[in-house]
N, C-alpha and C. Protein backbone atom coordinates (compact mmCIF):
# COMPACT_ATOMS: atom_id res chain seq x y z
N UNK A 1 -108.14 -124.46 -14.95
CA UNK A 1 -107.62 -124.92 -16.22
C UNK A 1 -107.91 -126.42 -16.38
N UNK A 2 -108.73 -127.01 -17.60
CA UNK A 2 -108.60 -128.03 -17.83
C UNK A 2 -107.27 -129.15 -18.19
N UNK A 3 -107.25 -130.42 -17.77
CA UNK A 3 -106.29 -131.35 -17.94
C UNK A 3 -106.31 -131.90 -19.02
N UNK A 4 -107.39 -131.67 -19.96
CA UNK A 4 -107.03 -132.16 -21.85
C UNK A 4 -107.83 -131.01 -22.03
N UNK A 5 -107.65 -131.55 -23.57
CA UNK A 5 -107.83 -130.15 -24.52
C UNK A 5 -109.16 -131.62 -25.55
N UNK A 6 -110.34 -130.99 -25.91
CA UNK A 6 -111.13 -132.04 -26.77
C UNK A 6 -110.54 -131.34 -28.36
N UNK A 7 -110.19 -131.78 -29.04
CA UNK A 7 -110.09 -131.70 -30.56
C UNK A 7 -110.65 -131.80 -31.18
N UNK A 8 -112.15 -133.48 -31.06
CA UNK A 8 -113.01 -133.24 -32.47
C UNK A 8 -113.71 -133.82 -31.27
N UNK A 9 -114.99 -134.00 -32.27
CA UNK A 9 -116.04 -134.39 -31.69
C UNK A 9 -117.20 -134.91 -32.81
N UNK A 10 -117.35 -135.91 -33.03
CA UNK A 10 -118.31 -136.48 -33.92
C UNK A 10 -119.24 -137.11 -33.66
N UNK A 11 -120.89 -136.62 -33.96
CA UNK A 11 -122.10 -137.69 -33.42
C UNK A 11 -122.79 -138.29 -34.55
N UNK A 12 -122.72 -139.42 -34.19
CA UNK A 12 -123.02 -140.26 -35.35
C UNK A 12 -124.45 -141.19 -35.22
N UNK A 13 -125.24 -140.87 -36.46
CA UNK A 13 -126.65 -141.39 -35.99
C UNK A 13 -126.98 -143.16 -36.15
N UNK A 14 -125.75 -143.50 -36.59
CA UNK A 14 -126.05 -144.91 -37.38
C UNK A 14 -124.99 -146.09 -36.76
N UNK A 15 -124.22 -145.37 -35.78
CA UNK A 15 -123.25 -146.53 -34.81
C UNK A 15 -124.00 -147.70 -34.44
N UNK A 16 -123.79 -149.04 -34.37
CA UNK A 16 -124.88 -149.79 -33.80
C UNK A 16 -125.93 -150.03 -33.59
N UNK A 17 -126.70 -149.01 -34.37
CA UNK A 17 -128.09 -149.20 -34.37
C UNK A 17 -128.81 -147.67 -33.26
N UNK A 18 -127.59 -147.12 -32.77
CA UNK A 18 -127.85 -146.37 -31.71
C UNK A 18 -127.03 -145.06 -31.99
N UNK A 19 -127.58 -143.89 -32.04
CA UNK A 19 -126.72 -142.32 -32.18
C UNK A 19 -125.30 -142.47 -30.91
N UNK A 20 -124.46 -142.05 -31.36
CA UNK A 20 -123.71 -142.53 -30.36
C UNK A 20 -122.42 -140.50 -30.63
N UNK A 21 -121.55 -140.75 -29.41
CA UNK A 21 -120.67 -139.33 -29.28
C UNK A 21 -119.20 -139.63 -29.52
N UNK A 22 -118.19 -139.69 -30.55
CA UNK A 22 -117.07 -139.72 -30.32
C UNK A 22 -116.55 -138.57 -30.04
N UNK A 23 -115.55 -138.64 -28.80
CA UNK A 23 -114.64 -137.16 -28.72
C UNK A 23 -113.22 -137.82 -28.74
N UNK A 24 -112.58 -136.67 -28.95
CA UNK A 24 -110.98 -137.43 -29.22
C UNK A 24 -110.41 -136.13 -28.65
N UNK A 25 -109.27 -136.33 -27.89
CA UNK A 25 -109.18 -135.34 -26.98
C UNK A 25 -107.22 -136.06 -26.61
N UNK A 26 -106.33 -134.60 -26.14
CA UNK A 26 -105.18 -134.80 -26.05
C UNK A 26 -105.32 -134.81 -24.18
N UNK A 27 -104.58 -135.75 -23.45
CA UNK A 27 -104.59 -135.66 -22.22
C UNK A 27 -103.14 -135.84 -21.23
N UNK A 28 -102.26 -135.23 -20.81
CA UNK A 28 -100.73 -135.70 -20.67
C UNK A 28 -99.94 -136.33 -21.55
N UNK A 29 -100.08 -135.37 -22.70
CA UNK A 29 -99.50 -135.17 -23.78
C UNK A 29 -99.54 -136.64 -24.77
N UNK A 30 -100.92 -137.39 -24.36
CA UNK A 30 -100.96 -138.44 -24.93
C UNK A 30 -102.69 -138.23 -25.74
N UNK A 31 -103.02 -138.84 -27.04
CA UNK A 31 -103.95 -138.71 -27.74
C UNK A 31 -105.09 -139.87 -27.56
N UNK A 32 -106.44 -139.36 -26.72
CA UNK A 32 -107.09 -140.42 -26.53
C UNK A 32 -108.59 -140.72 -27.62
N UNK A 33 -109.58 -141.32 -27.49
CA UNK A 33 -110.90 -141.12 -28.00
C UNK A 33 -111.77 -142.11 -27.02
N UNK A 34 -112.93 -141.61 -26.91
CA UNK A 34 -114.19 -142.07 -26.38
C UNK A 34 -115.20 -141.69 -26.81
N UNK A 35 -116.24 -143.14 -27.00
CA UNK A 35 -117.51 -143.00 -27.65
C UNK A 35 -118.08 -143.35 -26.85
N UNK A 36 -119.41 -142.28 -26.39
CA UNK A 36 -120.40 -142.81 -26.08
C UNK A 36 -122.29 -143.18 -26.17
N UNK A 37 -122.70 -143.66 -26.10
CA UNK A 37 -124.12 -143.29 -26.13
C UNK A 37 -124.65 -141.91 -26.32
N UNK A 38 -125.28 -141.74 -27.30
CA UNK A 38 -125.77 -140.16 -26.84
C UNK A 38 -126.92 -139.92 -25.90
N UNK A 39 -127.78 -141.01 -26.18
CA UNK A 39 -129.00 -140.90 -25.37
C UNK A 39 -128.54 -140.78 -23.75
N UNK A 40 -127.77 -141.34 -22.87
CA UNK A 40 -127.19 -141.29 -21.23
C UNK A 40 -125.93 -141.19 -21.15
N UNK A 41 -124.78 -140.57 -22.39
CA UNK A 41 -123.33 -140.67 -22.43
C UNK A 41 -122.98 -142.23 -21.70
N UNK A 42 -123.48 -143.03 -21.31
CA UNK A 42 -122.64 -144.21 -21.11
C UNK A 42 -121.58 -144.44 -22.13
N UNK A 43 -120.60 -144.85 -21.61
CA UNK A 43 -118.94 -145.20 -22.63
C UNK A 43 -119.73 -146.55 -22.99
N UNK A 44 -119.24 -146.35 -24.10
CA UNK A 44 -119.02 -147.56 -25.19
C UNK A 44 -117.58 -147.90 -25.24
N UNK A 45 -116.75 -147.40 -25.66
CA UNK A 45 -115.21 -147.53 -25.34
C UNK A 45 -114.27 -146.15 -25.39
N UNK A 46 -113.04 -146.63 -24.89
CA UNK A 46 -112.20 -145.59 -24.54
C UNK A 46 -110.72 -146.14 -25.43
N UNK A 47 -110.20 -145.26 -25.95
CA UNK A 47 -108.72 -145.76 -26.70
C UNK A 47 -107.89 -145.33 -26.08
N UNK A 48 -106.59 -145.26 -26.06
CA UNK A 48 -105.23 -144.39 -26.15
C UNK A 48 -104.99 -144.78 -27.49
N UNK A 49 -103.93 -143.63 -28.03
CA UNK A 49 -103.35 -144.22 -29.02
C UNK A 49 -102.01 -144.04 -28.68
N UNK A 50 -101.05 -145.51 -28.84
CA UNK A 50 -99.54 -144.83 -28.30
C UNK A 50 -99.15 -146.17 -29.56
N UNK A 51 -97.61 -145.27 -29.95
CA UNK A 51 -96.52 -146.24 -30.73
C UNK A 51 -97.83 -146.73 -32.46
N UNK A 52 -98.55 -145.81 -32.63
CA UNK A 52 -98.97 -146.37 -33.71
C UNK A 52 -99.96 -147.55 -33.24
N UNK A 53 -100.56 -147.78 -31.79
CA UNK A 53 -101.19 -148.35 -31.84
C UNK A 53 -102.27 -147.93 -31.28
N UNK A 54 -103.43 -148.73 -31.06
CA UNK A 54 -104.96 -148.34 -30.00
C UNK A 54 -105.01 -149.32 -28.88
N UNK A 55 -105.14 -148.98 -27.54
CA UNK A 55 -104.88 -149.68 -26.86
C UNK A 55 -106.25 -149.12 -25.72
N UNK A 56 -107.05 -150.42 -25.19
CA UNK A 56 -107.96 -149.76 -23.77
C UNK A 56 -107.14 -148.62 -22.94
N UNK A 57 -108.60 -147.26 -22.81
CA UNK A 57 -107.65 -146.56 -22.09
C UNK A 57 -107.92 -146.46 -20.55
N UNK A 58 -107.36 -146.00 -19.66
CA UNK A 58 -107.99 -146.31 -17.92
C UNK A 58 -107.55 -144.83 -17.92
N UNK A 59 -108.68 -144.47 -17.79
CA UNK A 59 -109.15 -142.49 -17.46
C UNK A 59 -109.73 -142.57 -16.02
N UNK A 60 -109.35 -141.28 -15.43
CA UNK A 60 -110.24 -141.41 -14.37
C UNK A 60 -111.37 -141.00 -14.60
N UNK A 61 -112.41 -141.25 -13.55
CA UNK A 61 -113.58 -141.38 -13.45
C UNK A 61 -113.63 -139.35 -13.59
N UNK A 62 -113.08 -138.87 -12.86
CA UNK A 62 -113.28 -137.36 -12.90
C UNK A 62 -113.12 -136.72 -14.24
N UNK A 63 -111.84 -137.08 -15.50
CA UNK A 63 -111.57 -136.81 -16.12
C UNK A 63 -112.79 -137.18 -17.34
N UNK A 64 -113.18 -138.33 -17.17
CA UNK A 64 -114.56 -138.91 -17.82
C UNK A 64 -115.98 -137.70 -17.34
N UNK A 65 -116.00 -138.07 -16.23
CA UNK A 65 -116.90 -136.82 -16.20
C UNK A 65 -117.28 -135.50 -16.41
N UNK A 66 -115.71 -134.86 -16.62
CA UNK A 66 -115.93 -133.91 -17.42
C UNK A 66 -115.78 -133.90 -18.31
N UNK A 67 -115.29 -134.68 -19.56
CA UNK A 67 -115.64 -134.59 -20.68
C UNK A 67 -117.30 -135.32 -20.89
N UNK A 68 -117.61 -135.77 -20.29
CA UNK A 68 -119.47 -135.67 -20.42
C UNK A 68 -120.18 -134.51 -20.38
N UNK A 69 -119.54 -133.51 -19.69
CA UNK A 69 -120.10 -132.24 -19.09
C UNK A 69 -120.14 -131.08 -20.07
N UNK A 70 -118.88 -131.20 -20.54
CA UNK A 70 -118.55 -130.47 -21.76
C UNK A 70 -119.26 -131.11 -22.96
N UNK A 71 -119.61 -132.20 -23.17
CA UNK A 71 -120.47 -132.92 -24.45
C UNK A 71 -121.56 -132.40 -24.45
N UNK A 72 -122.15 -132.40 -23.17
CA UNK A 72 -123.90 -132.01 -22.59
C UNK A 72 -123.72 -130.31 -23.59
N UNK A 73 -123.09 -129.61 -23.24
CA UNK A 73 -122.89 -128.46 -23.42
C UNK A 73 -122.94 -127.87 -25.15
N UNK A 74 -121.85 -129.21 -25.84
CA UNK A 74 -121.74 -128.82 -26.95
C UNK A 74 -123.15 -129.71 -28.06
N UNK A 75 -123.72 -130.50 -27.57
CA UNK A 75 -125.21 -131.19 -28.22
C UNK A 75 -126.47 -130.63 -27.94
């Protein structure tokens, strides 16, 4: 069983000059998003959102990796 659930997922061809992957995804009952590169998934950034706000998020490295895995899958 996975530890989040992904909700959306948007790839966008015109981010920075560069196609890039947002996923937004619920993880211990808290709502996160990460964009990354599409060309090597490198993170561009990671959010939480808590109290109405966006705040850097610190994911683990495992939890990051599989949501890359699952991206590979759905592009």
């Amino acid at each position: 069983m996975k530890r989040y659930e992904i909700k959306n997922m948007i790839i966008d061809d015109e981010f920075d000059g560069e196609e890039s992957v947002t996923t937004d995804f619920t993880h211990k009952d808290k709502d996160y998003s990460i964009t990354f590169k599409k060309e090597d998934l490198e993170i561009i950034n990671a959010w939480v959102f808590e109290d109405g706000s966006s705040l850097p998020a610190n994911l683990s490295g495992t939890i990051i990796e599989s949501i890359r895995e699952d991206i590979k899958k759905r592009i």
